[in-house]
PDB file of N, CA and C in Angstrom:
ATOM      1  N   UNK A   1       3.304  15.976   4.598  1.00  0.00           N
ATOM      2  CA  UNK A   1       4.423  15.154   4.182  1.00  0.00           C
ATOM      3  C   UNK A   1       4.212  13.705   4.612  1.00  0.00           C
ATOM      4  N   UNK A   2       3.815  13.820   6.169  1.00  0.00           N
ATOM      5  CA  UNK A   2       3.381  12.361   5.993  1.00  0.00           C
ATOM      6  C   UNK A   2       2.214  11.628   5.666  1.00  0.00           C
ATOM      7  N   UNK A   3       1.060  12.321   4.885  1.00  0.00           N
ATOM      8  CA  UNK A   3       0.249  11.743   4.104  1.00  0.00           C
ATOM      9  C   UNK A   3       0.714  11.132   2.983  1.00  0.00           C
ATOM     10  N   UNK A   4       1.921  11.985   2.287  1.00  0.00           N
ATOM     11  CA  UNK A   4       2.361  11.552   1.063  1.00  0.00           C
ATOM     12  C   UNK A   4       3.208  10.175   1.350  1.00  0.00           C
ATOM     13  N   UNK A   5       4.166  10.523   2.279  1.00  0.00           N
ATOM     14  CA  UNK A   5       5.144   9.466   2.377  1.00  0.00           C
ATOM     15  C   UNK A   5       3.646   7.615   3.278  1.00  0.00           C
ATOM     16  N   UNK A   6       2.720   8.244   3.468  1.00  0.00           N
ATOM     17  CA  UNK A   6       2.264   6.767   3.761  1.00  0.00           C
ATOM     18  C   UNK A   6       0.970   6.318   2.306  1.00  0.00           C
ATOM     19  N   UNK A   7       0.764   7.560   1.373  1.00  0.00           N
ATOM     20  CA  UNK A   7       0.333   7.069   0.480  1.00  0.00           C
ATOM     21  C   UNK A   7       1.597   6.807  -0.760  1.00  0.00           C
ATOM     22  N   UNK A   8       2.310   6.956  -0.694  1.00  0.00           N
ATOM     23  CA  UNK A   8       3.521   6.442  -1.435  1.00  0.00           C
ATOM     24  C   UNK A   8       4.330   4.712  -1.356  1.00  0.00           C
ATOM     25  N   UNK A   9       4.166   4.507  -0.056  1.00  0.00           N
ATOM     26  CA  UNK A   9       3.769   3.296   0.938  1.00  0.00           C
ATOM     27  C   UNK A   9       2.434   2.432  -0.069  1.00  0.00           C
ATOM     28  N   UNK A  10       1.419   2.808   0.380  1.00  0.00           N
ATOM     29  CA  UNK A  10       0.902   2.326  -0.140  1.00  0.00           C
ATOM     30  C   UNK A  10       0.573   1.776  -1.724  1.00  0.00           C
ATOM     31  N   UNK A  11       0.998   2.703  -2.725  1.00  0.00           N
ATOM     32  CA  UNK A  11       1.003   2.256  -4.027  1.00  0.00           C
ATOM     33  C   UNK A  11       2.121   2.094  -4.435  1.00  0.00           C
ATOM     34  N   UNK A  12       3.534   2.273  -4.026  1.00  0.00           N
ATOM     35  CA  UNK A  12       4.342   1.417  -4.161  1.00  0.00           C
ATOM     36  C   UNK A  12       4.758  -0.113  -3.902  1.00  0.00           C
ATOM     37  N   UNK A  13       4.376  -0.207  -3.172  1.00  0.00           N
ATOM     38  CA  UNK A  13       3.810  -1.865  -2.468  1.00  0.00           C
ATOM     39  C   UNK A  13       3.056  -2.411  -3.626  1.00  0.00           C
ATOM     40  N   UNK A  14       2.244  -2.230  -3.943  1.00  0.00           N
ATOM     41  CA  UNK A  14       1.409  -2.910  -5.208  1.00  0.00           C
ATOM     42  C   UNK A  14       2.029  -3.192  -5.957  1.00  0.00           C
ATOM     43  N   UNK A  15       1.836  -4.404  -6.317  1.00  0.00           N
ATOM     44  CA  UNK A  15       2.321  -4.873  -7.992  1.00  0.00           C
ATOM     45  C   UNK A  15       1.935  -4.550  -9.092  1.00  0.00           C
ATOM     46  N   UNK A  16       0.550  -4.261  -8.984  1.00  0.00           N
ATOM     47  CA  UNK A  16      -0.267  -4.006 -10.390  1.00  0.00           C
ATOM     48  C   UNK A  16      -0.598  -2.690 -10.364  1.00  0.00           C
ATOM     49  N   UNK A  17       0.029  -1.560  -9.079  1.00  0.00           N
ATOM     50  CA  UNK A  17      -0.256  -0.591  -9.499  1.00  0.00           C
ATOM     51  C   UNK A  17       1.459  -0.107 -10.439  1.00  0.00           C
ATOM     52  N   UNK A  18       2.625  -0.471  -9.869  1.00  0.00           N
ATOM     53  CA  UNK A  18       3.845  -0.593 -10.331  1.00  0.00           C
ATOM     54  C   UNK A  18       3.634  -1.133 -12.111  1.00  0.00           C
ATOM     55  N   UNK A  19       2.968  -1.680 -11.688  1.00  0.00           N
ATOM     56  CA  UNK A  19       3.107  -1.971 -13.436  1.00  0.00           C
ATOM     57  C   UNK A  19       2.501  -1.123 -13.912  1.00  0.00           C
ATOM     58  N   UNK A  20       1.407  -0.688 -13.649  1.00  0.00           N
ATOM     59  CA  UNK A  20       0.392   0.386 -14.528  1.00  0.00           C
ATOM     60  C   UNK A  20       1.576   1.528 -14.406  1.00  0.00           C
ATOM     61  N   UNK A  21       2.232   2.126 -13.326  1.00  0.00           N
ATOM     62  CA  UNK A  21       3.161   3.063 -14.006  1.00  0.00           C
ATOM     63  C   UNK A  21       3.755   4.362 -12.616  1.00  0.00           C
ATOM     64  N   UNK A  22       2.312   3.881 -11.729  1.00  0.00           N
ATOM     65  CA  UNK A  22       2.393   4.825 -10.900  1.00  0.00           C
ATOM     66  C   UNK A  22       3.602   4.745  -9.720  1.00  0.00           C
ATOM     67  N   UNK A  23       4.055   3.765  -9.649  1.00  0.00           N
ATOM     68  CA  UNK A  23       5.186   3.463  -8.781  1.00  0.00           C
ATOM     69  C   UNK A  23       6.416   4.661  -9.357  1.00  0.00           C
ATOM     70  N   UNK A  24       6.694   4.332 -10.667  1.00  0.00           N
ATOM     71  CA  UNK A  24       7.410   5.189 -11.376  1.00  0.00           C
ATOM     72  C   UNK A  24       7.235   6.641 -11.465  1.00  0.00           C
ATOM     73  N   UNK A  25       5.825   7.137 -11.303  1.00  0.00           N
ATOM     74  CA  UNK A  25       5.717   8.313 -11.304  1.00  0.00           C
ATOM     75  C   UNK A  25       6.230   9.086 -10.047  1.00  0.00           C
ATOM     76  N   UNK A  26       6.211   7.502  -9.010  1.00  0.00           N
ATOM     77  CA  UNK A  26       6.557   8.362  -7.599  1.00  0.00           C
ATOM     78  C   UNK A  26       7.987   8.635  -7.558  1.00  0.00           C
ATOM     79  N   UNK A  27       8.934   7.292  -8.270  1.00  0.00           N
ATOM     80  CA  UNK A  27      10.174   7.376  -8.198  1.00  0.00           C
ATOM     81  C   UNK A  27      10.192   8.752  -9.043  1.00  0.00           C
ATOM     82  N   UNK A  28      10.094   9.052 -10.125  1.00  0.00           N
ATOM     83  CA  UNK A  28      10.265  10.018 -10.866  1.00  0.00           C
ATOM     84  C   UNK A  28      10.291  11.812  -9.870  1.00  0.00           C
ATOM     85  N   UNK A  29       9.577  11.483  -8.845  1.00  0.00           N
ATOM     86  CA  UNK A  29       8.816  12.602  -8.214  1.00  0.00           C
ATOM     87  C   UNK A  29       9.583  12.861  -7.415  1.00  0.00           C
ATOM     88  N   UNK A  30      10.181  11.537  -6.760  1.00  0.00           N
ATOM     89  CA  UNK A  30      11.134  11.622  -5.443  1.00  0.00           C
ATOM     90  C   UNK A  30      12.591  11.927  -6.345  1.00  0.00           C
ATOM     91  N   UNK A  31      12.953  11.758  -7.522  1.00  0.00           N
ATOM     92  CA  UNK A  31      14.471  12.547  -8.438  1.00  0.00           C
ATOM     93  C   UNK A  31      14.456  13.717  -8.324  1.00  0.00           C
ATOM     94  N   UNK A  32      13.174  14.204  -9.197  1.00  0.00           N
ATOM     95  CA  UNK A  32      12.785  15.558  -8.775  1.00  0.00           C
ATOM     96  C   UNK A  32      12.818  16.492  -7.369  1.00  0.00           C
ATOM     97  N   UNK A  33      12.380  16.148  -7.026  1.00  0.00           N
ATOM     98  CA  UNK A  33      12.446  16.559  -5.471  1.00  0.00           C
ATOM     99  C   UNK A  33      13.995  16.471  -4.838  1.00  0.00           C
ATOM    100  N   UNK A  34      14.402  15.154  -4.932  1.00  0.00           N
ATOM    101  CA  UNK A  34      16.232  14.926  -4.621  1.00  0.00           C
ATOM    102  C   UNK A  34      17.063  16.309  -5.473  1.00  0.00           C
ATOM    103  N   UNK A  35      16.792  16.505  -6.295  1.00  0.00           N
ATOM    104  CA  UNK A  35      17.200  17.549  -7.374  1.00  0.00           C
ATOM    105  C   UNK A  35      17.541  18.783  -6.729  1.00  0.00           C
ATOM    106  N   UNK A  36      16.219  18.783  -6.358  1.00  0.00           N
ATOM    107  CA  UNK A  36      15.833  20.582  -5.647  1.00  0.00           C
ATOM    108  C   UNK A  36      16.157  20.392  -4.655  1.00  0.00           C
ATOM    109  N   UNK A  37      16.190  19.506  -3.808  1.00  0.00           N
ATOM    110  CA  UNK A  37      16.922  19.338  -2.225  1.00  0.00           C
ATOM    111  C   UNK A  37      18.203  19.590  -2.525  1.00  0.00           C
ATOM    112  N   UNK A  38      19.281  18.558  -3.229  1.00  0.00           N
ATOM    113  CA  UNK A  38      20.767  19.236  -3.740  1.00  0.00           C
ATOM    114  C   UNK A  38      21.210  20.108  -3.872  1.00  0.00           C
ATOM    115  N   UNK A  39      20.692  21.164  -4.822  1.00  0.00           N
ATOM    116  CA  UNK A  39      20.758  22.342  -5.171  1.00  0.00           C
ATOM    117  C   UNK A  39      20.432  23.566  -3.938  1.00  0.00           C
ATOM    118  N   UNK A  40      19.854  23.070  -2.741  1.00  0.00           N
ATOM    119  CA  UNK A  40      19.608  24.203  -1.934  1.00  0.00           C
ATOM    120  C   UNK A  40      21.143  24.378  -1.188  1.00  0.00           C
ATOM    121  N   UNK A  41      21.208  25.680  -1.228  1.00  0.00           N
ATOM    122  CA  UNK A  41      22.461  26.263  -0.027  1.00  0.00           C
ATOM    123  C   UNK A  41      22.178  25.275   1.352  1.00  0.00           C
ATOM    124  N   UNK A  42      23.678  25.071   1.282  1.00  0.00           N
ATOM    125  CA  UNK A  42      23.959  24.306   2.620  1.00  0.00           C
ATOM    126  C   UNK A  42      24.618  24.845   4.099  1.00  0.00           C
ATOM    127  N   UNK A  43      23.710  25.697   3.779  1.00  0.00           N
ATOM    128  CA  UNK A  43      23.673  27.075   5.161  1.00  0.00           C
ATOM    129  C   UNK A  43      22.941  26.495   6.986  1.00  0.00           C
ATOM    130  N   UNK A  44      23.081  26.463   7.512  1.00  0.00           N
ATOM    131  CA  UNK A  44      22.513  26.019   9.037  1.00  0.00           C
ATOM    132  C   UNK A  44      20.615  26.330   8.868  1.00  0.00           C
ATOM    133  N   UNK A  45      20.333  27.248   8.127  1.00  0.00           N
ATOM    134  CA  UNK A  45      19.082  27.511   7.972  1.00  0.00           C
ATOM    135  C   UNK A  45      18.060  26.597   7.712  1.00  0.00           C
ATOM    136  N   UNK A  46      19.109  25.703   6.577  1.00  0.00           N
ATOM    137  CA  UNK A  46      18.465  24.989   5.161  1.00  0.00           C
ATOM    138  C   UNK A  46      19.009  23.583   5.905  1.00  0.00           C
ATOM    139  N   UNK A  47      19.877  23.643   6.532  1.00  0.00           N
ATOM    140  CA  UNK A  47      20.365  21.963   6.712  1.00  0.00           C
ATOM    141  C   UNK A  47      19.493  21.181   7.167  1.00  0.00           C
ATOM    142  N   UNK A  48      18.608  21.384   8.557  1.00  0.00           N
ATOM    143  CA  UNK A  48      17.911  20.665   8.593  1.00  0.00           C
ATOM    144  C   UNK A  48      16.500  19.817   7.840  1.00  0.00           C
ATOM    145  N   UNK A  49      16.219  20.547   7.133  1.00  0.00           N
ATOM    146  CA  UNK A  49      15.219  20.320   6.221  1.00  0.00           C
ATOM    147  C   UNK A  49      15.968  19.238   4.997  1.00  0.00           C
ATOM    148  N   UNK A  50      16.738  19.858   4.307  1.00  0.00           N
ATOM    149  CA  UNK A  50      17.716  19.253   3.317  1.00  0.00           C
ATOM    150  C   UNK A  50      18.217  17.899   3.859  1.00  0.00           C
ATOM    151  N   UNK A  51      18.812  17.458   5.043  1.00  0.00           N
ATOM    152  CA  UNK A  51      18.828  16.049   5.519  1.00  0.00           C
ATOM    153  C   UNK A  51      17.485  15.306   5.849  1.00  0.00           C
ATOM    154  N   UNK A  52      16.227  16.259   6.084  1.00  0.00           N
ATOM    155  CA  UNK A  52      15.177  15.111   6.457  1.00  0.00           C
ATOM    156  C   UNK A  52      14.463  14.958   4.827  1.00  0.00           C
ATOM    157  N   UNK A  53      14.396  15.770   3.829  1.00  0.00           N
ATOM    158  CA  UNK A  53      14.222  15.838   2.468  1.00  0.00           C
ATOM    159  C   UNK A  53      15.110  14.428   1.939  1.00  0.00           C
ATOM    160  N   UNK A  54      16.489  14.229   1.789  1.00  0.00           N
ATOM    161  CA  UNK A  54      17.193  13.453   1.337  1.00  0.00           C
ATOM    162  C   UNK A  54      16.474  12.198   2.109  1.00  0.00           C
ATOM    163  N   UNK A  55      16.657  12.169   2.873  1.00  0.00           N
ATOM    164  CA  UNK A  55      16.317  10.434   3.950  1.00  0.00           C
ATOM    165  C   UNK A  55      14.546  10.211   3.053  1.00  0.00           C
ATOM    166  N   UNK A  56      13.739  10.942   2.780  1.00  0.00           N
ATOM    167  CA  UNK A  56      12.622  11.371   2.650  1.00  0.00           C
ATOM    168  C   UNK A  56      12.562  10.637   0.986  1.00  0.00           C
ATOM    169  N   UNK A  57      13.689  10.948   0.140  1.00  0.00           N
ATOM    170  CA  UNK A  57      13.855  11.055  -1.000  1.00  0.00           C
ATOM    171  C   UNK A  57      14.679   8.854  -0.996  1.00  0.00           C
ATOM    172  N   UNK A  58      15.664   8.975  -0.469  1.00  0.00           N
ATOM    173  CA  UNK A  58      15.725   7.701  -0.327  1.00  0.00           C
ATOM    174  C   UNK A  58      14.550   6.412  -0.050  1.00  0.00           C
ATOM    175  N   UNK A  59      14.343   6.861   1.094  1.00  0.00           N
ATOM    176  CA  UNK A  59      13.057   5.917   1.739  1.00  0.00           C
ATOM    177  C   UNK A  59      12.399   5.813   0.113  1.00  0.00           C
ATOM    178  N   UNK A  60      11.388   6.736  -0.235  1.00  0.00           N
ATOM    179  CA  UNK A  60      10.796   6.743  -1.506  1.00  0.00           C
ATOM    180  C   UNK A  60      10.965   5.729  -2.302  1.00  0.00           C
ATOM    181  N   UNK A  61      12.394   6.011  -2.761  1.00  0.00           N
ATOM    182  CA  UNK A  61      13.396   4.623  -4.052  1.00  0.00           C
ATOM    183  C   UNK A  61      13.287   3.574  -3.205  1.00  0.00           C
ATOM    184  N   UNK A  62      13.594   3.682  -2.481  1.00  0.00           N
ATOM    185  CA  UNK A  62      13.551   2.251  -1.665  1.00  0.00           C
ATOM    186  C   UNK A  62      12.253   1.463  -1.488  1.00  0.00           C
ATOM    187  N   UNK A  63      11.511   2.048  -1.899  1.00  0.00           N
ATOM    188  CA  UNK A  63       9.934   1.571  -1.512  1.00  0.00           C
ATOM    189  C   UNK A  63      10.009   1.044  -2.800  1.00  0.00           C
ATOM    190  N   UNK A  64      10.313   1.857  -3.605  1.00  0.00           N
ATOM    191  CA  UNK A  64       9.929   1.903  -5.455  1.00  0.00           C
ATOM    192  C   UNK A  64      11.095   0.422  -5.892  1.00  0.00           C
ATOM    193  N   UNK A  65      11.658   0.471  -5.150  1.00  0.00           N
ATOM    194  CA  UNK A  65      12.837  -0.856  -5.594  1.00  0.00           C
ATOM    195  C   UNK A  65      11.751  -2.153  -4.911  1.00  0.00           C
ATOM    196  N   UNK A  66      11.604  -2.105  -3.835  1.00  0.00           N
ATOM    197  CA  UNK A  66      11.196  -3.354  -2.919  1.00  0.00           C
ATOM    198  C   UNK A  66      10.341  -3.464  -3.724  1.00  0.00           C
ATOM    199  N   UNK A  67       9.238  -2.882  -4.193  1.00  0.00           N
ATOM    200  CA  UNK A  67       7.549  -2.857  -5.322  1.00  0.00           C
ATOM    201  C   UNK A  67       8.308  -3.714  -6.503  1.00  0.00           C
ATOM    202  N   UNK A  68       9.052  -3.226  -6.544  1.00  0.00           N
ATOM    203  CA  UNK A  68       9.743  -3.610  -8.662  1.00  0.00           C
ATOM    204  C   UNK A  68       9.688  -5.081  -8.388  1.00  0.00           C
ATOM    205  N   UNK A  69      10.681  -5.365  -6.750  1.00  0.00           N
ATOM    206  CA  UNK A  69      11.101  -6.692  -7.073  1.00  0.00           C
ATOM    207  C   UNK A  69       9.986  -7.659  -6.686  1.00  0.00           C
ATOM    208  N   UNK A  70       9.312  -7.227  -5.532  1.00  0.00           N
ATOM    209  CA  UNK A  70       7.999  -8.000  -5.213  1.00  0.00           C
ATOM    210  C   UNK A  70       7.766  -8.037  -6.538  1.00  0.00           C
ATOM    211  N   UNK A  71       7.043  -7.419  -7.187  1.00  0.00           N
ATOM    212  CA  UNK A  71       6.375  -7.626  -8.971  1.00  0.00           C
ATOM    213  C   UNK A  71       7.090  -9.091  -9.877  1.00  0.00           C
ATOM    214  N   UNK A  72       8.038  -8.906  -9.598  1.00  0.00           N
ATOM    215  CA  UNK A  72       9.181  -9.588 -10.237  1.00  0.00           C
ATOM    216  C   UNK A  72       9.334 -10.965  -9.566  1.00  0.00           C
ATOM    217  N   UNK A  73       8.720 -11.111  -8.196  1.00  0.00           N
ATOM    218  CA  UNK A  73       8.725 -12.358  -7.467  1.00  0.00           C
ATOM    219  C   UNK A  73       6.961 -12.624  -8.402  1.00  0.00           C
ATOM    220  N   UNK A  74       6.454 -11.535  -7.613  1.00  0.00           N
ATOM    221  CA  UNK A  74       5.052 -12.467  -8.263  1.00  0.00           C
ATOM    222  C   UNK A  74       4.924 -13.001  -9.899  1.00  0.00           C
ATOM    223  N   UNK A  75       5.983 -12.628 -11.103  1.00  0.00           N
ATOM    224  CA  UNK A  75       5.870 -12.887 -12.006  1.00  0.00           C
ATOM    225  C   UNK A  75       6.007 -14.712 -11.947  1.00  0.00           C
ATOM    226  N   UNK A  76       6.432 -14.828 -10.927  1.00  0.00           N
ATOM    227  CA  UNK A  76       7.358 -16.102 -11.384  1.00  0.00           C
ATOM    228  C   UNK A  76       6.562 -17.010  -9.844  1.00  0.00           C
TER     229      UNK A  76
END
């Protein structure tokens, strides 16, 4: 998990990889994932996982937002 979340880091940050598409694929990945985290029973079993999943799932967008707008600074 944290290979993903520091290579997610990494090509979200890019501008020119965000444009080619892959930024989006991650946001897309981290909905998905938010999806199936939601949907799990919110039983003591499952909670802990399901809150570090969500924070997990945020961080993600949040990377994928900061990338968009960096892009959007470097346009200009």
């Amino acid at each position: 998990m944290l290979g993903f979340i520091l290579a997610s880091f990494t090509v979200t940050l890019d501008p020119d990889v965000i444009w080619s598409g892959y930024g989006l694929i991650i946001f897309i990945i981290s909905v998905i994932f938010g999806t199936f985290v939601g949907n799990l029973p919110s039983n003591e079993e499952v909670h802990p996982f399901r809150t570090t999943a969500r924070w997990v799932v945020w961080f993600l967008d949040l990377l994928w937002v900061i990338g968009l707008i960096g892009r959007g600074i470097h346009l200009f």
